[in-house]
Protein backbone atom coordinates (compact mmCIF):
# COMPACT_ATOMS: atom_id res chain seq x y z
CA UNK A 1 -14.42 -3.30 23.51
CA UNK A 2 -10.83 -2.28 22.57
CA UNK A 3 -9.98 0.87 20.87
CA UNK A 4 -9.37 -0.98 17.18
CA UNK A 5 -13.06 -2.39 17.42
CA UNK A 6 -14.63 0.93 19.11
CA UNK A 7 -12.88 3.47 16.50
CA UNK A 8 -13.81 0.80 13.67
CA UNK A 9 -16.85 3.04 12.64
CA UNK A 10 -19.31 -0.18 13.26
CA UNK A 11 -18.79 -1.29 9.62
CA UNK A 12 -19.05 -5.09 8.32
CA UNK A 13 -19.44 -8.16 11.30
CA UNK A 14 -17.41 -10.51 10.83
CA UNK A 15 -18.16 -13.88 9.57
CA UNK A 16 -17.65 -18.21 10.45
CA UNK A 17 -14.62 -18.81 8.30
CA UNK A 18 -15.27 -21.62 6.17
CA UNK A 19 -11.74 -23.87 4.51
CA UNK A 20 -9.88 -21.53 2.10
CA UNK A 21 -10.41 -21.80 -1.89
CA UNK A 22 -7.92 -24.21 -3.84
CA UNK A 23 -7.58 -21.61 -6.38
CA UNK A 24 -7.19 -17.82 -6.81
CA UNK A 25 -9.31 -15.56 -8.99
CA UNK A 26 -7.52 -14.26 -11.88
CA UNK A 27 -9.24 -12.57 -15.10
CA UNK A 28 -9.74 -9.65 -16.80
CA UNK A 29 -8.54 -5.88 -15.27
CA UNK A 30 -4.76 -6.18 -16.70
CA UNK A 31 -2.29 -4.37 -19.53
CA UNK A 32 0.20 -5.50 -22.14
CA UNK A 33 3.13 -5.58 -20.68
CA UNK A 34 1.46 -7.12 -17.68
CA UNK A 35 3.58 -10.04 -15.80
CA UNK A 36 1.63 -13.33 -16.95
CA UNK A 37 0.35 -13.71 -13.31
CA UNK A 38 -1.87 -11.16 -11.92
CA UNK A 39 -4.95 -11.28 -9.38
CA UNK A 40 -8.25 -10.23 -9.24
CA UNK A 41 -8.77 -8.86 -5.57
CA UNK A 42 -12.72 -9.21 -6.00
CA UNK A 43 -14.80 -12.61 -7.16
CA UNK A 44 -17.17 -10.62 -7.99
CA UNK A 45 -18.37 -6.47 -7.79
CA UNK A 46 -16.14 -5.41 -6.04
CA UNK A 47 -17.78 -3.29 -2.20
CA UNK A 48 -19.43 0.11 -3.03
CA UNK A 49 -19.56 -0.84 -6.77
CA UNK A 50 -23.37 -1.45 -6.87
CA UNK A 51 -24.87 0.59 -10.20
CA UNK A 52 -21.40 1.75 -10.80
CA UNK A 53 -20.14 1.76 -14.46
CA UNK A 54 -16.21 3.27 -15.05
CA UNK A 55 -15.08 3.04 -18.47
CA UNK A 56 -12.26 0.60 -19.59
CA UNK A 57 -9.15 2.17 -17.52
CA UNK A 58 -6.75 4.60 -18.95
CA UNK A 59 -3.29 4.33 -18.89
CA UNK A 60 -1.90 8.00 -19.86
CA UNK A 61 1.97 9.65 -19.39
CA UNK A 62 3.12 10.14 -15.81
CA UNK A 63 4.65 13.55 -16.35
CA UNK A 64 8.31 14.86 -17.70
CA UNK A 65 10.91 13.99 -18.12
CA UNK A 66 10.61 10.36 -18.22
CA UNK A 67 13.37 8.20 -16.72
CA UNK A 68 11.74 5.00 -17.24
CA UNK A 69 11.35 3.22 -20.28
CA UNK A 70 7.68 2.97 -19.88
CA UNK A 71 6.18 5.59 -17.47
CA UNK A 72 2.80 4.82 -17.22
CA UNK A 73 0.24 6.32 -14.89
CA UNK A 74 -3.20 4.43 -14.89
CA UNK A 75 -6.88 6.18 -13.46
CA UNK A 76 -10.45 4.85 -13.96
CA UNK A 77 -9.96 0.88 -12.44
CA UNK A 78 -12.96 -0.74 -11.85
CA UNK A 79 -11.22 -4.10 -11.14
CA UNK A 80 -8.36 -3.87 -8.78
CA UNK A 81 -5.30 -6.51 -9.81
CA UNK A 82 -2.04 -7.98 -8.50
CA UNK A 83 0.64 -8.04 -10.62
CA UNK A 84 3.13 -11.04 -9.54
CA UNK A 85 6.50 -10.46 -9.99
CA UNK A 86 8.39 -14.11 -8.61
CA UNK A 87 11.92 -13.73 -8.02
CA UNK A 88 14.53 -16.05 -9.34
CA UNK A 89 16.18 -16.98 -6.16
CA UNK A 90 12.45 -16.34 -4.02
CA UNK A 91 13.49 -16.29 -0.18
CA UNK A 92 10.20 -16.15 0.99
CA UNK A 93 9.19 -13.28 2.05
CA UNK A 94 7.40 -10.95 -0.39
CA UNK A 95 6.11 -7.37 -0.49
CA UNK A 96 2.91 -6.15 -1.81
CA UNK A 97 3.56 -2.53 -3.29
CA UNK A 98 0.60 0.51 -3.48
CA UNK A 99 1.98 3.46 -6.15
CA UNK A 100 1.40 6.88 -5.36
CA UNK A 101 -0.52 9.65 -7.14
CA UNK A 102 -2.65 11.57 -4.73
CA UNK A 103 -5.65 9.13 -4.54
CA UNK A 104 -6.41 10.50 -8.38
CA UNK A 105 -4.07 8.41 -10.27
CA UNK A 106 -1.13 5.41 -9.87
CA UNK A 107 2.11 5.72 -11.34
CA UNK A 108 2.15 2.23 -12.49
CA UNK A 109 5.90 1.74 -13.27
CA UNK A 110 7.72 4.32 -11.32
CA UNK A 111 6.74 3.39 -8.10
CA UNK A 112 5.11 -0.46 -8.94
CA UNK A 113 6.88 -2.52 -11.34
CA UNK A 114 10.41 -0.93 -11.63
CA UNK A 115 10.23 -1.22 -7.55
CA UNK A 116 9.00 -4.96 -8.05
CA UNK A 117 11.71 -5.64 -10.28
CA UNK A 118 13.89 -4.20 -7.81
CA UNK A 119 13.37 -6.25 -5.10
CA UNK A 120 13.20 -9.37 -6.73
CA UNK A 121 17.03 -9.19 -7.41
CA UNK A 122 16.85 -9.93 -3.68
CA UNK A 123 14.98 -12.49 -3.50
CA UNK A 124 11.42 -11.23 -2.65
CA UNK A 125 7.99 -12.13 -4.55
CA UNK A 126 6.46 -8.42 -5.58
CA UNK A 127 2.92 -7.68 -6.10
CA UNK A 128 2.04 -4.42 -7.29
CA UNK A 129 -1.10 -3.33 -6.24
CA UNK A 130 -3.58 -1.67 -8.47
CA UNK A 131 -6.13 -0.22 -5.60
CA UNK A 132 -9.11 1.59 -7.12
CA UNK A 133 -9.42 5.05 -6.13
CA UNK A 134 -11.67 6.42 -4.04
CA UNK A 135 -13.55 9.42 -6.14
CA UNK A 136 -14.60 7.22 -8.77
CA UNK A 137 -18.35 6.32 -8.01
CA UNK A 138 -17.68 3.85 -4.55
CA UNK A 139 -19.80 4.27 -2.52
CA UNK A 140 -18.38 4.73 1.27
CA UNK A 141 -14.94 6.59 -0.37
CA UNK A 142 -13.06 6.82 2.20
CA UNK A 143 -12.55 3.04 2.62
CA UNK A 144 -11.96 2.07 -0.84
CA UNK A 145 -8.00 2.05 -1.06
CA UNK A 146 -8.15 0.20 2.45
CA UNK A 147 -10.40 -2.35 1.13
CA UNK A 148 -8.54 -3.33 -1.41
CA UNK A 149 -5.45 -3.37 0.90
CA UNK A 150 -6.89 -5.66 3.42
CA UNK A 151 -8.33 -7.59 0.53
CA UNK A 152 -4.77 -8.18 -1.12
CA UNK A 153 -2.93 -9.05 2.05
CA UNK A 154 -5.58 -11.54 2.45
CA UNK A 155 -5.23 -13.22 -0.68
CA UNK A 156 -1.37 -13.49 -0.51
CA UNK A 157 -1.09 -14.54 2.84
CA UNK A 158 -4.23 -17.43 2.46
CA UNK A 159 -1.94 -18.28 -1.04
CA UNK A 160 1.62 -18.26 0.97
CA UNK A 161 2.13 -22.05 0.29
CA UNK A 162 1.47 -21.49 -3.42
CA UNK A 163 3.58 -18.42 -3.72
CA UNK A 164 6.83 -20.59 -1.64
CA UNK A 165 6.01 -17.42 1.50
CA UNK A 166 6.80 -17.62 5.18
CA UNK A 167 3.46 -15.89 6.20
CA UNK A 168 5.61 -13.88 8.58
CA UNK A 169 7.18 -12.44 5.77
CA UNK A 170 4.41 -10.51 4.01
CA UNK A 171 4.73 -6.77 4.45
CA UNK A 172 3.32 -3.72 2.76
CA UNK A 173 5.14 -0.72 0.92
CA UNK A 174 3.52 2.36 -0.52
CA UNK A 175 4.55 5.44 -2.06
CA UNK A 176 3.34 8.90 -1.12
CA UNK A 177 -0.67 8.47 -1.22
CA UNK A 178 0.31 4.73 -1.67
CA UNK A 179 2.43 5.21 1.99
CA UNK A 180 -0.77 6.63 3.33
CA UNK A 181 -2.26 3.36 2.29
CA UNK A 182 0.57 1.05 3.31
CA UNK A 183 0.30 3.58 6.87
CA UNK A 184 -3.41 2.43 7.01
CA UNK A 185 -3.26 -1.50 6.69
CA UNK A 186 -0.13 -0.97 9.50
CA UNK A 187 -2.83 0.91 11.72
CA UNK A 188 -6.23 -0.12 10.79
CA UNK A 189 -5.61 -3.68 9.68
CA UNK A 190 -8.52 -5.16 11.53
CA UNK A 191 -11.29 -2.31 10.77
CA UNK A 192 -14.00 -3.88 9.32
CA UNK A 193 -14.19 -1.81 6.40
CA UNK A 194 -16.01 -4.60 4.01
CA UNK A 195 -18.54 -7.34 4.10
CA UNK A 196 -16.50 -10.94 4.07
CA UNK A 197 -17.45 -12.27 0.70
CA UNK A 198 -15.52 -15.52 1.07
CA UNK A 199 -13.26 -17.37 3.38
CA UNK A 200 -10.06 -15.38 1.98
CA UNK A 201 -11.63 -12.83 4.32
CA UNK A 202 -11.09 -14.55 7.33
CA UNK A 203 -7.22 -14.16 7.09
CA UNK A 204 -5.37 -11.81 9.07
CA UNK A 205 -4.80 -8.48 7.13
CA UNK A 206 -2.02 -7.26 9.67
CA UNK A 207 1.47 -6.68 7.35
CA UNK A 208 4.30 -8.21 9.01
CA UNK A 209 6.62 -4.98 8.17
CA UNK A 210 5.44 -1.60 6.64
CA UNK A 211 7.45 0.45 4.36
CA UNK A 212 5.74 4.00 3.77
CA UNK A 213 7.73 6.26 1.66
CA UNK A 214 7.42 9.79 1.78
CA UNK A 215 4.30 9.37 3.01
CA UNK A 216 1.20 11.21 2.94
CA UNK A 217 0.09 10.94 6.82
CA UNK A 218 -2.29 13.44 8.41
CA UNK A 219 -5.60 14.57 6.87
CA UNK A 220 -5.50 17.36 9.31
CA UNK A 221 -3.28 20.76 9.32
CA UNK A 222 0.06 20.45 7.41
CA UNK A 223 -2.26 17.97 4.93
CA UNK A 224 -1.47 17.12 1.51
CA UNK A 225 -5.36 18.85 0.36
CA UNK A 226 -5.59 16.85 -3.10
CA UNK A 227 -4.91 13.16 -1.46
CA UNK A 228 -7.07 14.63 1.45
CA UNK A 229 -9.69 15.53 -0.76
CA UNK A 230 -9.23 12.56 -2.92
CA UNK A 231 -9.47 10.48 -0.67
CA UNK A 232 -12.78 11.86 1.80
CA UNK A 233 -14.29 14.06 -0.49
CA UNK A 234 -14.65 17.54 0.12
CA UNK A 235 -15.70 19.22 3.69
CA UNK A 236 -14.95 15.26 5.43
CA UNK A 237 -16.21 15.08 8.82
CA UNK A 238 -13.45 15.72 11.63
CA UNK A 239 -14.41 12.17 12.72
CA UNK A 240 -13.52 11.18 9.05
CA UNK A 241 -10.02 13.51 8.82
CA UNK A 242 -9.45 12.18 12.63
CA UNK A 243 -9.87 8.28 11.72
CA UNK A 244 -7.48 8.85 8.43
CA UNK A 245 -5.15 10.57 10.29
CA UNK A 246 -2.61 8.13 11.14
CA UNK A 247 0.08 9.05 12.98
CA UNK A 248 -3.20 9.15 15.30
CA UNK A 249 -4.09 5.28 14.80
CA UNK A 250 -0.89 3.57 16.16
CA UNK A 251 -0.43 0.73 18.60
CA UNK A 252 1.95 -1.07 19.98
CA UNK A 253 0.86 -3.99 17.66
CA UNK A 254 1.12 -1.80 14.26
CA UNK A 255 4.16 -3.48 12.28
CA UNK A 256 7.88 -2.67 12.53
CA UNK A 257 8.16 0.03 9.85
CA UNK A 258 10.35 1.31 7.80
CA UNK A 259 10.20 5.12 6.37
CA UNK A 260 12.25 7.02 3.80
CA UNK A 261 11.54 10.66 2.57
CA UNK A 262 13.54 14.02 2.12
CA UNK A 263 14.22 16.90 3.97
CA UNK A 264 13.66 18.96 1.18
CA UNK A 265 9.87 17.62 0.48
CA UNK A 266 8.04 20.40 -0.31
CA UNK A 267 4.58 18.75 -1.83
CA UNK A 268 4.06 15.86 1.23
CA UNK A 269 5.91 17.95 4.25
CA UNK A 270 7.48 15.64 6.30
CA UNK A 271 6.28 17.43 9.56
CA UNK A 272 3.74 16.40 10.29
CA UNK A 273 3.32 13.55 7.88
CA UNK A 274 6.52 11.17 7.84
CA UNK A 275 8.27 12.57 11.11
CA UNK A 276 5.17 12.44 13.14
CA UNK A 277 3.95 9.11 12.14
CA UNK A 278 7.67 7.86 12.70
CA UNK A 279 7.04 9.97 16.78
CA UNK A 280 3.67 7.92 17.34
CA UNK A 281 5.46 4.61 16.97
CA UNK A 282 8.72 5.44 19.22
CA UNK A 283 5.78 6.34 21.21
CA UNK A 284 4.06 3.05 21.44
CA UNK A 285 7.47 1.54 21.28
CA UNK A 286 6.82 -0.34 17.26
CA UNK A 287 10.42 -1.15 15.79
CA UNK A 288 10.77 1.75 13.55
CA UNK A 289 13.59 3.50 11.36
CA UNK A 290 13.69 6.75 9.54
CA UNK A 291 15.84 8.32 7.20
CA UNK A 292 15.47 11.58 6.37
CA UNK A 293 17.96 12.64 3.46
CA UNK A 294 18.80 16.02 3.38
CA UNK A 295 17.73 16.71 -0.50
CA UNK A 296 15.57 14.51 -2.76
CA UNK A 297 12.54 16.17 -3.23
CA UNK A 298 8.73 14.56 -3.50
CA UNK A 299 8.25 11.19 -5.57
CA UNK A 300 12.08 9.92 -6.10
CA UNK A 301 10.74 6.34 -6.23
CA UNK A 302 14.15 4.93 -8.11
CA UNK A 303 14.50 6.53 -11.08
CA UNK A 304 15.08 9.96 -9.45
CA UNK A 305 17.45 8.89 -6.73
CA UNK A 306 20.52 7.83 -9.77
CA UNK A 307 23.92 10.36 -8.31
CA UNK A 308 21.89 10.95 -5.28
CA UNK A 309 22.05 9.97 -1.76
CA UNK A 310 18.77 8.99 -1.83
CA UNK A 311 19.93 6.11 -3.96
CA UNK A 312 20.70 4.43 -0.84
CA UNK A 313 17.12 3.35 0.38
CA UNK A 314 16.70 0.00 -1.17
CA UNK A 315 19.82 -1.51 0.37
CA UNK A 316 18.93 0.59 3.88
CA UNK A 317 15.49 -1.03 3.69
CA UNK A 318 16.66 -4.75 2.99
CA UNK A 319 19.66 -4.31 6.01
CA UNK A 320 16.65 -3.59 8.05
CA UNK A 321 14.19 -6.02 6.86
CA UNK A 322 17.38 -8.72 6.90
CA UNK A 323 17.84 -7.42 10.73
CA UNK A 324 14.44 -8.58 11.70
CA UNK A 325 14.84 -11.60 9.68
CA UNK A 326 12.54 -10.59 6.93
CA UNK A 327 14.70 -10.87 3.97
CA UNK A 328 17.62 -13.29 3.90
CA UNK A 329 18.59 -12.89 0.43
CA UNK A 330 20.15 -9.06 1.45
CA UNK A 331 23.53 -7.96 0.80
C-alpha cells in the first residue's frame, strides 16, 4: 500500500469503469448573468446531501469598496456548477478556477469570472467553480470542497474532445480558501473521498499544473482559524488538521505549481502557508515558482493589483505555464 492509498482515510472503493456518457449534465443551480454554458458537477444528490434541504442560494455584496462592476459573493449552494467561459482564439488548455472566501462564502466575480475573462484573452477555456461549502449540512465536511474538485476535473477532462482540450492541459487555480482547494486536488487527487456514481468517475482527477494564490495551507499553528474551522468544524481531530494540512501531503507526482501572494499578507500569513507549501515541493523536487511581492495585501485577485506590482501575476503565470508548454497563446 503506498502512502496516497494508506493516508486516504479508507473512504469510497473504487469502481469497473464503464464507456463515458455522450453528454454532460447541465440544469438548474445558475444566476443571471451566468455564461450560457454551465455544468452540473452531480447527476443527481450530490455525496453527504442525504435529508439535506439549503434554501435557494444567496448571492449578497462582497464587501467595500467595489472595483468590479458586479461584485458578487454567493453562500448556501446546494448544486455545485461550472461556469464555461470559451475563449475566442481557445489553445487548448483550460483552467478550472475555485474563488476564495474562507470556506463560508465565494466571491463569485472577483476571483471567478473577472479571472475567467482574463485568461481567455489568452487563449484558455475557464471554468469557474462553484464548490459547495463544507458547514452547510454535508455530511463528512471536511471532504466536501475536494469532492467537488475531483468531481469537476473529472468532468472536463472526460469532455476534453468537446471542449477542443489537450488533456495535458487541464490545471487548477484557487484563491485563498479556493488555493487551499486547488493545494488539495494537487496533493490528494486520488483520495477516495466519494462513491463513483458514474463512469465520469473513473477519470484521473490529477491537475496537470496548480496555481494556488495566496493560499490558505496549514490547518495547524500559523492557521487561518475561520477557513480551518470552516472547513473541519470545530475541535477537528489532529488526524483531520494533519490530513488538510498540505504542505504535509506532497509528492514528487503533485503538479508543477505555480504560487503568488504578498509579503505584506497579514490575514493568510505566508509562513507557514504559501512559503512552506512552496519548501515541501523543492523538497520532493515538483517544478514550482513563487513570487512573493513585497506589498499587496490579502485577496488582490485583479481588481486590487491596478498601479501595483502585483499587477504582474497573470503574465508571470502564463510565461510559466507557456514554459512548460501549457499555454501557447502567451505573450
Amino acid at each position: 500500500m503506498d502512502r496516497r492509498t494508506a493516508i486516504g482515510l479508507g473512504l469510497a472503493a473504487a469502481v469497473a469503469r464503464p464507456a463515458l456518457a455522450d453528454t454532460l449534465v447541465v440544469g438548474d443551480g445558475v444566476l443571471p448573468g451566468d455564461p450560457k454554458e454551465n455544468i452540473l458537477l452531480w447527476p443527481g444528490l450530490p455525496p453527504g446531501g442525504e435529508g439535506l434541504s439549503l434554501p435557494p442560494i444567496r448571492v449578497h455584496n462582497h464587501e467595500p469598496p467595489f472595483l468590479t462592476p458586479t461584485d458578487r459573493a454567493i453562500d448556501r449552494i446546494g448544486l455545485p456548477v461550472m461556469n464555461v467561459f470559451r475563449p475566442d482564439k481557445p489553445d487548448g488548455s483550460a483552467m478550472i478556477i475555485a474563488p476564495g472566501g474562507g470556506y463560508s462564502r465565494e466571491m463569485l466575480d472577483f476571483e471567478g469570472m473577472d479571472v475567467a475573462r482574463r485568461f481567455n484573452g489568452a487563449g484558455i477555456t475557464c471554468f469557474v467553480l462553484r464548490y459547495r461549502l463544507p458547514g452547510e449540512g454535508w455530511a463528512n465536511r471536511q471532504h466536501v470542497p475536494l469532492q467537488d474538485a475531483q468531481r469537476a476535473m473529472r468532468l472536463v477532462r472526460g469532455n476534453a474532445a468537446r471542449y477542443g482540450l489537450d488533456e495535458a492541459h487541464i490545471g487548477f487555480m484557487g484563491f485563498s480558501a479556493g488555493g487551499h482547494l486547488a493545494a488539495s486536488i494537487a496533493t490528494c487527487f486520488d483520495d477516495n473521498v466519494y462513491k463513483a456514481v458514474d463512469a465520469f468517475d473513473q477519470v484521473d482527477a490529477r491537475p496537470s499544473f496548480s496555481v494556488p494564490m495566496y493560499p490558505v495551507i496549514t490547518l495547524g499553528e500559523g492557521a487561518h482559524v475561520g477557513s480551518r474551522n470552516n472547513l473541519l468544524g470545530p475541535n477537528p481531530s489532529k488526524e483531520l488538521v494533519d490530513f488538510y494540512s498540505l504542505q504535509t501531503r506532497v509528492l514528487a507526482d503533485t503538479p508543477p505549481t505555480f504560487i503568488a501572494v504578498a509579503a505584506d499578507d497579514t490575514v493568510v500569513l505566508p509562513l507557514p502557508n504559501a512559503l512552506a507549501y512552496y519548501t515541501a515541493l523543492q523538497v520532493s523536487r515538483v517544478p514550482s515558482e513563487i513570487h512573493l511581492f513585497e506589498a499587496g495585501g490579502h485577496g488582490f485577485g485583479l481588481a486590487r493589483t491596478v498601479g501595483r506590482p502585483t499587477a504582474a501575476w497573470p503574465d508571470m503565470l502564463l510565461r510559466w505555464g507557456a514554459s512548460h508548454g501549457f499555454f501557447r497563446n502567451a505573450t
